[in-house]
N, C-alpha and C. Protein backbone atom coordinates (compact mmCIF):
# COMPACT_ATOMS: atom_id res chain seq x y z
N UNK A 1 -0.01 44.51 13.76
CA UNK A 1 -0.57 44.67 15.09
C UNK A 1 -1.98 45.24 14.98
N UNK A 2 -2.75 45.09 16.31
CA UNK A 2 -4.33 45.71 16.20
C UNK A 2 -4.47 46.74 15.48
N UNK A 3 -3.40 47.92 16.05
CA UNK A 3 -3.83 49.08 15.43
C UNK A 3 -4.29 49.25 14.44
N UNK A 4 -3.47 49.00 13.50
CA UNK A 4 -3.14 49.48 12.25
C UNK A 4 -4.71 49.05 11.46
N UNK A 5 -5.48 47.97 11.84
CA UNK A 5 -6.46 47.22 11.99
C UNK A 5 -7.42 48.45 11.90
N UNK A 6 -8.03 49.49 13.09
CA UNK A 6 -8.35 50.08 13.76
C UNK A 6 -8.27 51.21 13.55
N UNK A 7 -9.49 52.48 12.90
CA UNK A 7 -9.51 53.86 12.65
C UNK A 7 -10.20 54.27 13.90
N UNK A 8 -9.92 55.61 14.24
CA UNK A 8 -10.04 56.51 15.22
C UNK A 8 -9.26 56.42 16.58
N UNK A 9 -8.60 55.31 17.03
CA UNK A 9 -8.41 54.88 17.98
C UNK A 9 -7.28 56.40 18.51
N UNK A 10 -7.96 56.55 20.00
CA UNK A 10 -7.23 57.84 20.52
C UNK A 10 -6.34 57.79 21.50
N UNK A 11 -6.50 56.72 22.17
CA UNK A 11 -5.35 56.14 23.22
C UNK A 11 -5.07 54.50 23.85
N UNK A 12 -4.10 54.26 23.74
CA UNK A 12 -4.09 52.45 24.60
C UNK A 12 -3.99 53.29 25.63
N UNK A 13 -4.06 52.23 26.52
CA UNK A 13 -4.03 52.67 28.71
C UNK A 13 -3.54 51.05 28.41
N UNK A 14 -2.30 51.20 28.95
CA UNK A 14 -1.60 49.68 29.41
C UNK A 14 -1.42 50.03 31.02
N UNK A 15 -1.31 48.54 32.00
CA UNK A 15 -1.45 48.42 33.08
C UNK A 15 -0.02 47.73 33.56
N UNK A 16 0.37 48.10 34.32
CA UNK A 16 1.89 47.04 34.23
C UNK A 16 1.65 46.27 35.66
N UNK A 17 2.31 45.07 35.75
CA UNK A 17 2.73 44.56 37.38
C UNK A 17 3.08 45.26 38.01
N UNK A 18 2.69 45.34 39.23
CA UNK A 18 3.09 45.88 40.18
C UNK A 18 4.80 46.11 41.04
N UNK A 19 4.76 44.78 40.76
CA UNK A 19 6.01 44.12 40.88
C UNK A 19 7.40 44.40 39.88
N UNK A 20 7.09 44.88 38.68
CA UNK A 20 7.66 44.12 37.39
C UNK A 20 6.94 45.54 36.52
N UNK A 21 7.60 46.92 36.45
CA UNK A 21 6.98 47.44 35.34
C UNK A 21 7.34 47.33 33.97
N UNK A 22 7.97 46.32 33.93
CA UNK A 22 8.45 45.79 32.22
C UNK A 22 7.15 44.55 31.94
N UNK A 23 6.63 43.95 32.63
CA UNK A 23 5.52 43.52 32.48
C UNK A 23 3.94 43.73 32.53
N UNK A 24 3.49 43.27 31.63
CA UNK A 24 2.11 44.15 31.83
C UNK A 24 0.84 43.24 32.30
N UNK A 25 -0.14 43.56 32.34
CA UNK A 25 -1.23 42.59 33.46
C UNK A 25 -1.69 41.79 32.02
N UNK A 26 -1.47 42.29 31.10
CA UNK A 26 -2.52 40.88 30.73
C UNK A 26 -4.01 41.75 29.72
N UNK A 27 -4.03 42.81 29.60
CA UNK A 27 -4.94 43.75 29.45
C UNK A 27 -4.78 45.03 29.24
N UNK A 28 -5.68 45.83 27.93
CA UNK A 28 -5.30 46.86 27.64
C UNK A 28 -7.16 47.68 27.61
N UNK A 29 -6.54 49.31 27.58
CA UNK A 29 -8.13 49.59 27.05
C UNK A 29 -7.21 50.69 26.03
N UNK A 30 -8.33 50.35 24.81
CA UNK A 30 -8.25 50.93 23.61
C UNK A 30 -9.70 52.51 24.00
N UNK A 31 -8.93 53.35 23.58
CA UNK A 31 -9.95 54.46 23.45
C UNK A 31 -10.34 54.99 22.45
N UNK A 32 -11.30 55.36 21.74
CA UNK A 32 -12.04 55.28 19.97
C UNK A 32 -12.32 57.04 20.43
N UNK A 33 -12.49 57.51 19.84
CA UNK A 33 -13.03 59.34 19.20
C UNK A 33 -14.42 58.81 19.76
N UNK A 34 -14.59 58.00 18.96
CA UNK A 34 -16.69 57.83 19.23
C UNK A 34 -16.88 56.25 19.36
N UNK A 35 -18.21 56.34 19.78
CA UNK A 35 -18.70 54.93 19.95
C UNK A 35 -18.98 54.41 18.35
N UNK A 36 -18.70 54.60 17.36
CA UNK A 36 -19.06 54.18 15.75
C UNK A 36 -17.40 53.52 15.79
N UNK A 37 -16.41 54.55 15.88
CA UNK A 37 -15.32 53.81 15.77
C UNK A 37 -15.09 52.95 16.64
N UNK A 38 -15.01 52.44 17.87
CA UNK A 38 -15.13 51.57 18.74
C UNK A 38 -15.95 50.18 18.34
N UNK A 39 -17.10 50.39 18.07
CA UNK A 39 -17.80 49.25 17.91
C UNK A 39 -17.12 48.84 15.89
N UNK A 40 -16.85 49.53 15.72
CA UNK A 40 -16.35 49.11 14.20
C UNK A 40 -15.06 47.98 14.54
N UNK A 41 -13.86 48.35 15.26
CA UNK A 41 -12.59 48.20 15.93
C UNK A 41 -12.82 46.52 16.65
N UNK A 42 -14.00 46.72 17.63
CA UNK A 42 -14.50 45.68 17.87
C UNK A 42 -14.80 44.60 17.28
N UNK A 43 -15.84 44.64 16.15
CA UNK A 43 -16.21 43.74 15.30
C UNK A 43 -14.80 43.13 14.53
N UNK A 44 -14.06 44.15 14.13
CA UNK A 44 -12.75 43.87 13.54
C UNK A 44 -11.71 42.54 14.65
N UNK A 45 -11.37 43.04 15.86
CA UNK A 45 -10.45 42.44 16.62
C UNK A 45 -11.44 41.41 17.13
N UNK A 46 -12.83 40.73 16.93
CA UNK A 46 -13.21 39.92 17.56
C UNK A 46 -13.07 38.66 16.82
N UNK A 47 -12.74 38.80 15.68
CA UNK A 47 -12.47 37.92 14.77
C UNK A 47 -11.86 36.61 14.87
N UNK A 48 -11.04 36.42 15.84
CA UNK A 48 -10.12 35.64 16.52
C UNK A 48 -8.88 35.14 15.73
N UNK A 49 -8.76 36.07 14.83
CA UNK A 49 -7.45 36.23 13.88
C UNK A 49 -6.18 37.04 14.25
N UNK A 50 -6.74 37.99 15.18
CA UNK A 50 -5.64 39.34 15.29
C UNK A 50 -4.96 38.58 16.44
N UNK A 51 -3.29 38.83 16.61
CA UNK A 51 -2.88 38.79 17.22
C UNK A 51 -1.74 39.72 18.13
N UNK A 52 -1.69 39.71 19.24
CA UNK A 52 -0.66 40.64 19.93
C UNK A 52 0.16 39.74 20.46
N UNK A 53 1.52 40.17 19.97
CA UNK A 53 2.69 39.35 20.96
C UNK A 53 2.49 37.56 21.24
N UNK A 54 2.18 37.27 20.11
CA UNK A 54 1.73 36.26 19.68
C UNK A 54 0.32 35.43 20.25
N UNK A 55 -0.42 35.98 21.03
CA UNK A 55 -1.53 35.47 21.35
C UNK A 55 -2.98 36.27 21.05
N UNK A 56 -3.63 35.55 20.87
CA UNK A 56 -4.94 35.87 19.84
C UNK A 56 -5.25 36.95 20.93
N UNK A 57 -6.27 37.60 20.30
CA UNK A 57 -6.97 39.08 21.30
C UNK A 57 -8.18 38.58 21.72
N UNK A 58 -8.91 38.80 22.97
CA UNK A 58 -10.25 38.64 23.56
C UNK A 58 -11.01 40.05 23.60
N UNK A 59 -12.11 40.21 22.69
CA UNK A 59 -12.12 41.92 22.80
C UNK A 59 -13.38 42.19 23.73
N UNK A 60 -13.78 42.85 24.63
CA UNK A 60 -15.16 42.99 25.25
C UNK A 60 -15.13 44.82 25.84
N UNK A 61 -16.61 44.89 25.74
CA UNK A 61 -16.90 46.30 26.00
C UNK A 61 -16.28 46.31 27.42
N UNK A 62 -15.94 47.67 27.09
CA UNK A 62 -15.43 48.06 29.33
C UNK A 62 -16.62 48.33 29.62
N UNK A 63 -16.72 47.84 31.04
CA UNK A 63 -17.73 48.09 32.21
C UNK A 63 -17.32 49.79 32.20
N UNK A 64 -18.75 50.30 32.09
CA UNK A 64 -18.66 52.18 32.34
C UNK A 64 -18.51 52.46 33.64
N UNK A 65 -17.74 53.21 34.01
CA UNK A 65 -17.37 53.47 35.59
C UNK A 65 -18.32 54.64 36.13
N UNK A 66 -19.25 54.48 37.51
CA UNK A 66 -19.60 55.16 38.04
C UNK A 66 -19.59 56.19 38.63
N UNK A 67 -20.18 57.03 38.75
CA UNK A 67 -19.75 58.22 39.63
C UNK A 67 -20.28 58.28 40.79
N UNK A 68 -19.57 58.75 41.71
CA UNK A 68 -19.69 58.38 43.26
C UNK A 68 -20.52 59.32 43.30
N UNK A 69 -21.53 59.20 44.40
CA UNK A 69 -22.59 60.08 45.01
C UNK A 69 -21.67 61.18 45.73
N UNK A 70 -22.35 62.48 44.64
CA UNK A 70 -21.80 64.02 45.23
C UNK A 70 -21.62 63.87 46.50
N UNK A 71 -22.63 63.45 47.47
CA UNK A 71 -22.86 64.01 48.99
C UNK A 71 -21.91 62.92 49.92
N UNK A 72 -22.04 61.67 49.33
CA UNK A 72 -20.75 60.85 49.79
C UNK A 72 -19.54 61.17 49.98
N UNK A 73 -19.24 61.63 48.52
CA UNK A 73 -18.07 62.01 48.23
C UNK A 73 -17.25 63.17 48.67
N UNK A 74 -18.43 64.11 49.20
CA UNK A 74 -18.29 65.62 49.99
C UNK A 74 -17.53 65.35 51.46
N UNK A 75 -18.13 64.00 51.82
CA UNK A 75 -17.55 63.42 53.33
C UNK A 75 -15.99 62.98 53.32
N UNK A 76 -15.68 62.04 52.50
CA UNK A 76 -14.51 61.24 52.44
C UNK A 76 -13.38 62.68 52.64
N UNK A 77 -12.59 62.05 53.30
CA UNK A 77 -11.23 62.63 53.63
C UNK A 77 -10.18 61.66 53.67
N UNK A 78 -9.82 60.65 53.25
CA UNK A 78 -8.70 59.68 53.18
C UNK A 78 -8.78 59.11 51.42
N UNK A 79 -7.54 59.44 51.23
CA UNK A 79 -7.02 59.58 50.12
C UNK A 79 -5.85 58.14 49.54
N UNK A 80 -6.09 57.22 49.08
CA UNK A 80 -5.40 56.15 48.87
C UNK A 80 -4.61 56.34 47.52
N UNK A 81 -3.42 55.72 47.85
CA UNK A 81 -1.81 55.91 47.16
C UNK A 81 -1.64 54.82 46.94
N UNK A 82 -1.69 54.53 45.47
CA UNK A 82 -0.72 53.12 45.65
C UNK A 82 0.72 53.22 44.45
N UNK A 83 1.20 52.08 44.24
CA UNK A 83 2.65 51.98 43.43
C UNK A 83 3.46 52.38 44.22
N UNK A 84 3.92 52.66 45.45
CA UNK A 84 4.72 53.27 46.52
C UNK A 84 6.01 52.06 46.07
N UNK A 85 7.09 53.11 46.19
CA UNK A 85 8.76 52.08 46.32
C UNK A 85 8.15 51.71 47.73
N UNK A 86 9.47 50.67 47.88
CA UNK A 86 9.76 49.90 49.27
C UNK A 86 10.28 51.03 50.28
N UNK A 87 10.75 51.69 49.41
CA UNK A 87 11.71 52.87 50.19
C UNK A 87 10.85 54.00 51.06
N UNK A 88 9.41 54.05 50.14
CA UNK A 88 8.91 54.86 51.08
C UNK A 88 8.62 54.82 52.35
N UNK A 89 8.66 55.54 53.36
CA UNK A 89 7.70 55.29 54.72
C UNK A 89 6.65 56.09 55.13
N UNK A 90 6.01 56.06 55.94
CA UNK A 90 5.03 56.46 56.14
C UNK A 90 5.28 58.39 56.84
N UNK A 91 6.85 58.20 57.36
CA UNK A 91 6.90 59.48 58.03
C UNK A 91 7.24 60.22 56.17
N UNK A 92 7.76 59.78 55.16
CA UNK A 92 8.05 60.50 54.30
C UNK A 92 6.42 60.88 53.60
N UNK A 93 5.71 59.86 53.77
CA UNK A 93 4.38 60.08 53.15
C UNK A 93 3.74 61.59 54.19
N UNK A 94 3.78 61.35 55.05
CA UNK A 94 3.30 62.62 55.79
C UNK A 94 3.93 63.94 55.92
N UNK A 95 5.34 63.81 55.38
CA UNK A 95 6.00 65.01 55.56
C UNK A 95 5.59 65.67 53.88
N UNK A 96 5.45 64.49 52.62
CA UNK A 96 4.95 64.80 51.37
C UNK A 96 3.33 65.74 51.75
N UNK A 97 2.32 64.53 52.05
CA UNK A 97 0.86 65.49 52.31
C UNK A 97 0.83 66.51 53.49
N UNK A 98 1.59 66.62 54.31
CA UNK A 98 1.34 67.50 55.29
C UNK A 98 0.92 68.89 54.57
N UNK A 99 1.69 69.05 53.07
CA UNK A 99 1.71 70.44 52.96
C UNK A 99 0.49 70.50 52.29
N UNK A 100 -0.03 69.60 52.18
CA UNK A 100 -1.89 69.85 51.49
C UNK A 100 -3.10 70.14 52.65
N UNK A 101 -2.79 69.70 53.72
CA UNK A 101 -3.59 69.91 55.12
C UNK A 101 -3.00 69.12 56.12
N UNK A 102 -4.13 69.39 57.36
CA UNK A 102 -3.68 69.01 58.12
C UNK A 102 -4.00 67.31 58.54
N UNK A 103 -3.02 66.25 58.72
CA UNK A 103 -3.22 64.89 58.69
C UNK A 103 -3.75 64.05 60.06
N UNK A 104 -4.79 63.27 59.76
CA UNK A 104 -4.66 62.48 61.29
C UNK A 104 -4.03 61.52 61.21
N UNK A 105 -3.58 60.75 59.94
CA UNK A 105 -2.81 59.84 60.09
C UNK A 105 -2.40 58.96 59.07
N UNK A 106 -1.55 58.42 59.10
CA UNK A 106 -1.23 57.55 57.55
C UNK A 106 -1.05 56.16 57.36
N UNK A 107 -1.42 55.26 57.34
CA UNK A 107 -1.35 54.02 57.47
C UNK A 107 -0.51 53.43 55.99
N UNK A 108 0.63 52.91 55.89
CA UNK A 108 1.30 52.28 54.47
C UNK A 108 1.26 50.95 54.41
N UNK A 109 1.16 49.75 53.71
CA UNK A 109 0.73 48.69 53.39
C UNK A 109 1.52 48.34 52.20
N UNK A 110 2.60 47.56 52.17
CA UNK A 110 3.56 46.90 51.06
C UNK A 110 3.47 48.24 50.42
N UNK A 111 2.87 48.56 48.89
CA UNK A 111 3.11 49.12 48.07
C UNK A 111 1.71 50.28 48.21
N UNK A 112 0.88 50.61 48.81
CA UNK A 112 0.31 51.16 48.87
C UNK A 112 -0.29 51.92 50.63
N UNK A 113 -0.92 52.68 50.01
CA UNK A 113 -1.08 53.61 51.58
C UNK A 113 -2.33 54.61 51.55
N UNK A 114 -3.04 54.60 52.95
CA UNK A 114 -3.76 55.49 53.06
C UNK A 114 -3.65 56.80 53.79
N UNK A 115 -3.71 58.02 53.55
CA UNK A 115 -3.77 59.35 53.70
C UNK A 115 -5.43 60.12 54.44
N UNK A 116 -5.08 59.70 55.88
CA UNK A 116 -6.21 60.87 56.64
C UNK A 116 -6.03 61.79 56.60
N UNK A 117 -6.67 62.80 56.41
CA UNK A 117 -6.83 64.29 56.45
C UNK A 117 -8.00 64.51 57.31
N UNK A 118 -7.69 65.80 58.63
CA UNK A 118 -8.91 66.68 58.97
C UNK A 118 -9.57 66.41 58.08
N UNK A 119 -9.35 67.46 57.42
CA UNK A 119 -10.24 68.28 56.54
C UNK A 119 -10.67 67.88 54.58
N UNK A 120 -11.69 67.82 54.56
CA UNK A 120 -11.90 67.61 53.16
C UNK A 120 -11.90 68.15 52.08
N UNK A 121 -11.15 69.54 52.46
CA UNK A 121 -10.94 71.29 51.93
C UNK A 121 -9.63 70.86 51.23
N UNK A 122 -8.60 69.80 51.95
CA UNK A 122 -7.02 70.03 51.69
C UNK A 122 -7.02 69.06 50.28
């Protein structure tokens, strides 16, 4: 398997279906100590030799994730949930955050849900 391939490597992050957590999306991110081991790992798995679970590997740098503007981010007060059972509802979602502040309201959506809050303190 890749690994074994692969020095420094510090964590996989697997993603599963939503639907189906015995299945996974299709995609992993490998995490390296440093950018030397990473780009080494890379050159290695781009080879188009390595395989996982019988299909060849596609390797590409992750897009670096941004950081939201401090002063934006000072505003927001709704807080999004997702992976929710079927089972949840929305009065259980509010009786869960109520005890973090006070709520204006909760809107749930299949498997996911959003969380108003007053306040941006809670």
């Amino acid at each position: 398997m890749c690994f074994v391939l692969t020095e420094g490597l510090v964590d996989v992050i697997l993603y599963h279906q939503p639907d189906d957590k015995k299945k996974n999306r299709g995609f992993c991110f490998l995490e390296y100590e440093d950018h030397k081991s990473a780009a080494q790992a890379r050159r290695r798995l781009m080879s188009g030799k390595v395989k996982v679970w019988g299909n060849v590997v596609t390797v590409e740098w992750a897009d670096p994730v941004e950081e939201p503007d401090p002063e934006v981010m000072a505003k927001v007060k709704v807080l999004f949930v997702r992976n929710l059972a079927t089972t949840v509802t929305e009065e259980i979602l509010e009786k869960s955050f109520s005890e973090f502040g006070k709520l204006e309201r909760v809107k749930k959506l299949k498997d996911y849900a959003f969380v108003h809050f007053e306040d941006r303190g809670a």
